[in-house]
N, C-alpha and C. Protein backbone atom coordinates (compact mmCIF):
# COMPACT_ATOMS: atom_id res chain seq x y z
N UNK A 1 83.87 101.14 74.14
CA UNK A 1 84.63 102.15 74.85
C UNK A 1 85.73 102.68 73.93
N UNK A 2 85.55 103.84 74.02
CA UNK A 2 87.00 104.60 72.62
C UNK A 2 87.86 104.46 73.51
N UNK A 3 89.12 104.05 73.02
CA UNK A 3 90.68 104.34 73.63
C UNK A 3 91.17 105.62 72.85
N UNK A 4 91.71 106.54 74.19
CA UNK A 4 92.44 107.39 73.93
C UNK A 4 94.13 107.47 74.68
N UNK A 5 94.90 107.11 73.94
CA UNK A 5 96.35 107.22 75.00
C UNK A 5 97.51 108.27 74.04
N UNK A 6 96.48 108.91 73.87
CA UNK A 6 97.45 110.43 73.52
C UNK A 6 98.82 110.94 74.23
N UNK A 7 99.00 110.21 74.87
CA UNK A 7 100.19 110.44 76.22
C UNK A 7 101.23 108.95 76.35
N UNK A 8 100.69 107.78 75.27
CA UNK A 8 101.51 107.03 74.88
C UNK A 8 102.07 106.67 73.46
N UNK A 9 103.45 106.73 73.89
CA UNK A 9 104.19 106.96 72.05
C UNK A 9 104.85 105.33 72.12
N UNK A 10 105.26 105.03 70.89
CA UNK A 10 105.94 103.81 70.33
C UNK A 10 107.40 104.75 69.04
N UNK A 11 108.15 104.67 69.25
CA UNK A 11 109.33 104.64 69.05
C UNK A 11 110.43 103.84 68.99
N UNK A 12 110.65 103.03 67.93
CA UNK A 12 111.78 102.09 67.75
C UNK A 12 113.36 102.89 68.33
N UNK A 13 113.22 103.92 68.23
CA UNK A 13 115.06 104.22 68.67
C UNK A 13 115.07 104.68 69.91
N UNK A 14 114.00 104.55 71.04
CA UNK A 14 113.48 104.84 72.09
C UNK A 14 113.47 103.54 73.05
N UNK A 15 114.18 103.55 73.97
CA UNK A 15 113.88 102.25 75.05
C UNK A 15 113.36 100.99 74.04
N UNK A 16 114.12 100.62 73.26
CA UNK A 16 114.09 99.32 72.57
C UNK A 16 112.70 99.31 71.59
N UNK A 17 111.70 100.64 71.63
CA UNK A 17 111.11 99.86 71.02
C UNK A 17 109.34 99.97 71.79
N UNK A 18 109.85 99.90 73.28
CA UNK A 18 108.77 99.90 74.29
C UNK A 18 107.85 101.18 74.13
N UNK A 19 106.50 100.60 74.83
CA UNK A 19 105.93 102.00 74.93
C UNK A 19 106.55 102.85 76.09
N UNK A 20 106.30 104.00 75.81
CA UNK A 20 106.85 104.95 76.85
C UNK A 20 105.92 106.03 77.19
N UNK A 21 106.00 107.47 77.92
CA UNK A 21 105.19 108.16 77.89
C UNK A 21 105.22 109.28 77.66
N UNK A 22 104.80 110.22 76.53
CA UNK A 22 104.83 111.15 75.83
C UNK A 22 107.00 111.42 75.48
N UNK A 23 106.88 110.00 74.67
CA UNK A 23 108.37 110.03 74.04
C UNK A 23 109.39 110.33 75.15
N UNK A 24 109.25 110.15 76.20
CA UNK A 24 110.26 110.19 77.35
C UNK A 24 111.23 108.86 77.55
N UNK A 25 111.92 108.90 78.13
CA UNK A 25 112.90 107.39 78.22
C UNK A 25 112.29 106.71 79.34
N UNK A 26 110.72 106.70 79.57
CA UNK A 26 110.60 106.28 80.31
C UNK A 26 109.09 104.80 80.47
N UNK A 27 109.35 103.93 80.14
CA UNK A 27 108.40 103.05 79.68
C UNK A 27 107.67 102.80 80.53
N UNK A 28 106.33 102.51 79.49
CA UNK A 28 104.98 101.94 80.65
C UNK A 28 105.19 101.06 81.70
N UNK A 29 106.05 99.70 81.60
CA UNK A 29 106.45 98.91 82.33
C UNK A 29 106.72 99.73 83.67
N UNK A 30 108.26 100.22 83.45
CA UNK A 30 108.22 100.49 84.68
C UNK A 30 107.31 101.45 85.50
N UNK A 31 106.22 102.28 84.90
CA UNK A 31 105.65 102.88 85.76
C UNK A 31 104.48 101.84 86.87
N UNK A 32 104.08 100.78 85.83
CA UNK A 32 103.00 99.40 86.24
C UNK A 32 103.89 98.80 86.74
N UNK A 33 105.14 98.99 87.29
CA UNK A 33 105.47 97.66 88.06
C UNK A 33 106.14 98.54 89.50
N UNK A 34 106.14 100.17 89.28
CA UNK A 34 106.43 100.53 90.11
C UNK A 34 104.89 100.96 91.22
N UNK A 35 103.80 100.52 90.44
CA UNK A 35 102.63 100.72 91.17
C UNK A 35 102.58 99.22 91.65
N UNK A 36 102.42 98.05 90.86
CA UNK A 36 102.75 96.95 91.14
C UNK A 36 103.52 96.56 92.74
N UNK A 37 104.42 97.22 93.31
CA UNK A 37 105.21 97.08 94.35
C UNK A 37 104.91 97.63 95.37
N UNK A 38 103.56 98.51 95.26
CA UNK A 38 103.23 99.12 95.69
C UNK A 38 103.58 100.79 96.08
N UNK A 39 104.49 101.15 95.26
CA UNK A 39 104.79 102.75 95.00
C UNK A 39 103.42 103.65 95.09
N UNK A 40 103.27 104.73 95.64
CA UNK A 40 101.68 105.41 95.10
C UNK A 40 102.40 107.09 94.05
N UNK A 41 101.65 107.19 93.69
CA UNK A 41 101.53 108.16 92.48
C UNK A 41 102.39 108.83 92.67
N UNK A 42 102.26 109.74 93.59
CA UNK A 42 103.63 110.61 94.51
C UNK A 42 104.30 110.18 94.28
N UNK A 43 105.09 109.24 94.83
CA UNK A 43 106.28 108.44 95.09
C UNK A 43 106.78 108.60 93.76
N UNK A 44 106.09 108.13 92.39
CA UNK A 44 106.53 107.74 91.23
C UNK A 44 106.43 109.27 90.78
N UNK A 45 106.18 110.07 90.71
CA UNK A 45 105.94 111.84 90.58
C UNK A 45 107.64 112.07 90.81
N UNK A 46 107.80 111.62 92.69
CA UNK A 46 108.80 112.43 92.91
C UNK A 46 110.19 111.70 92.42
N UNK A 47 109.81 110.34 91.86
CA UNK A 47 111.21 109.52 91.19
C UNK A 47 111.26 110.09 89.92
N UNK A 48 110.49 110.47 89.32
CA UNK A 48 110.67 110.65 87.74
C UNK A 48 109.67 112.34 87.92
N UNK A 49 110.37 113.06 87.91
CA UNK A 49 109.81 114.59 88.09
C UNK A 49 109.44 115.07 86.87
N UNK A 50 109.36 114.48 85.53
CA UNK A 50 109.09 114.87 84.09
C UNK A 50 107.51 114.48 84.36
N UNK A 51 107.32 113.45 84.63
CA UNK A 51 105.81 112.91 84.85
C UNK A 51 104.95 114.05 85.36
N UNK A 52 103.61 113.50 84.76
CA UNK A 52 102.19 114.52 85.47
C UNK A 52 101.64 113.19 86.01
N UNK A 53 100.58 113.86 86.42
CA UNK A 53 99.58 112.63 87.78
C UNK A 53 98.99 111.80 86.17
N UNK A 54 98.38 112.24 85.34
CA UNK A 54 97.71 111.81 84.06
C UNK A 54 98.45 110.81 83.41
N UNK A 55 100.11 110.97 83.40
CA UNK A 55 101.00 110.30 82.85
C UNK A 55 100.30 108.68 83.44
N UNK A 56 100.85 108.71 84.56
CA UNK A 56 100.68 107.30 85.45
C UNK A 56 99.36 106.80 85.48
N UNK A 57 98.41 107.89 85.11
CA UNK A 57 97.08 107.02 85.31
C UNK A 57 96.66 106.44 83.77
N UNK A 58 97.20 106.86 82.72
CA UNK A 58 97.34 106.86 81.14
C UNK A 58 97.98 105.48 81.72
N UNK A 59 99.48 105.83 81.84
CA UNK A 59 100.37 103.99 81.54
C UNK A 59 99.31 102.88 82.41
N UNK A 60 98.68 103.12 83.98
CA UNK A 60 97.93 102.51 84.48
C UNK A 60 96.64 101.46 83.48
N UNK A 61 96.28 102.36 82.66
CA UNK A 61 95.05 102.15 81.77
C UNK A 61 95.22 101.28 80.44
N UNK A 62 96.49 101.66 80.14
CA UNK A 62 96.83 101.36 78.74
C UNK A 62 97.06 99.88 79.17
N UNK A 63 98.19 99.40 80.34
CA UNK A 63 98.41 98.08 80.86
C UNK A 63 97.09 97.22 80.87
N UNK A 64 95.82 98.40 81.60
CA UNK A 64 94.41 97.62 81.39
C UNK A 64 93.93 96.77 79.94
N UNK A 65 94.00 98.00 79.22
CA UNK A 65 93.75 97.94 77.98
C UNK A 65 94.42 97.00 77.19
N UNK A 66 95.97 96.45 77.71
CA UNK A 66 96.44 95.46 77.03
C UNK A 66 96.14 93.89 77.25
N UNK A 67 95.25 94.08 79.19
CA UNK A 67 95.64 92.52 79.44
C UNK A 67 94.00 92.25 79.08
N UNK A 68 93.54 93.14 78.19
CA UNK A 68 91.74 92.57 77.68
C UNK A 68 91.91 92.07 76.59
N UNK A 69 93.56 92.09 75.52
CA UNK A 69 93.85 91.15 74.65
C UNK A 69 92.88 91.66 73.41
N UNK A 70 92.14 92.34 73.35
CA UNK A 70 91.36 93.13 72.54
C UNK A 70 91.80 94.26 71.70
N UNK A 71 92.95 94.44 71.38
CA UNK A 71 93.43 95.95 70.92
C UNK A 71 94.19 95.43 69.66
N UNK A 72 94.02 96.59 69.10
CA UNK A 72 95.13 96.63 68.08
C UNK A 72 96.19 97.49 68.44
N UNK A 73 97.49 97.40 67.50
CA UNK A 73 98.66 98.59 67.91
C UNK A 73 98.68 99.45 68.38
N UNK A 74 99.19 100.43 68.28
CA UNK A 74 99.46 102.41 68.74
C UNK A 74 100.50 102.08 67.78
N UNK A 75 100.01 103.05 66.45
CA UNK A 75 101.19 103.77 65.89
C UNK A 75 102.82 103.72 66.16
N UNK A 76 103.36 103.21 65.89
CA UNK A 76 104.81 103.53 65.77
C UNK A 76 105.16 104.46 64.97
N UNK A 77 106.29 105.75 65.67
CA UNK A 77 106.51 106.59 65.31
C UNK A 77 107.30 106.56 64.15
N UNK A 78 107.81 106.98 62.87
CA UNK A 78 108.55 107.10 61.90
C UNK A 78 109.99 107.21 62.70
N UNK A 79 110.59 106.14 61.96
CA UNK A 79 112.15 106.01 62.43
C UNK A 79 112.98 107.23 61.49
């Protein structure tokens, strides 16, 4: 399966470091833990209004993609 997360950046002077989504201050974490709690897409749309529906289903995937322990990095951006 190709991974594509064109919509997730790595940035050291950015939220510590974390992934985030398309260089926003806004990290994968909290979007997976605000689905986690049961938030639905909307909900997280209308908390963070920079987001697209793609955003959340990207951070959704990528979280997939991490707990298969199978991946290598994503690029870190030039400091």
């Amino acid at each position: 399966m190709e991974v594509n997360f064109d919509r997730i950046t790595i940035d050291p002077r950015r939220c510590g470091g974390q992934p985030t989504v398309r260089g926003l201050r806004i990290p994968i974490a909290t979007i997976v833990r605000d689905l986690a709690v049961g938030k639905t897409i909307v909900e997280i749309l209308d908390a963070y209004p920079e987001l697209e529906p793609e955003d959340v289903r990207q951070a959704l995937a990528y979280a997939a993609w991490l707990a298969t322990g199978a991946f290598s990095p994503l690029p870190v951006e030039a400091a």
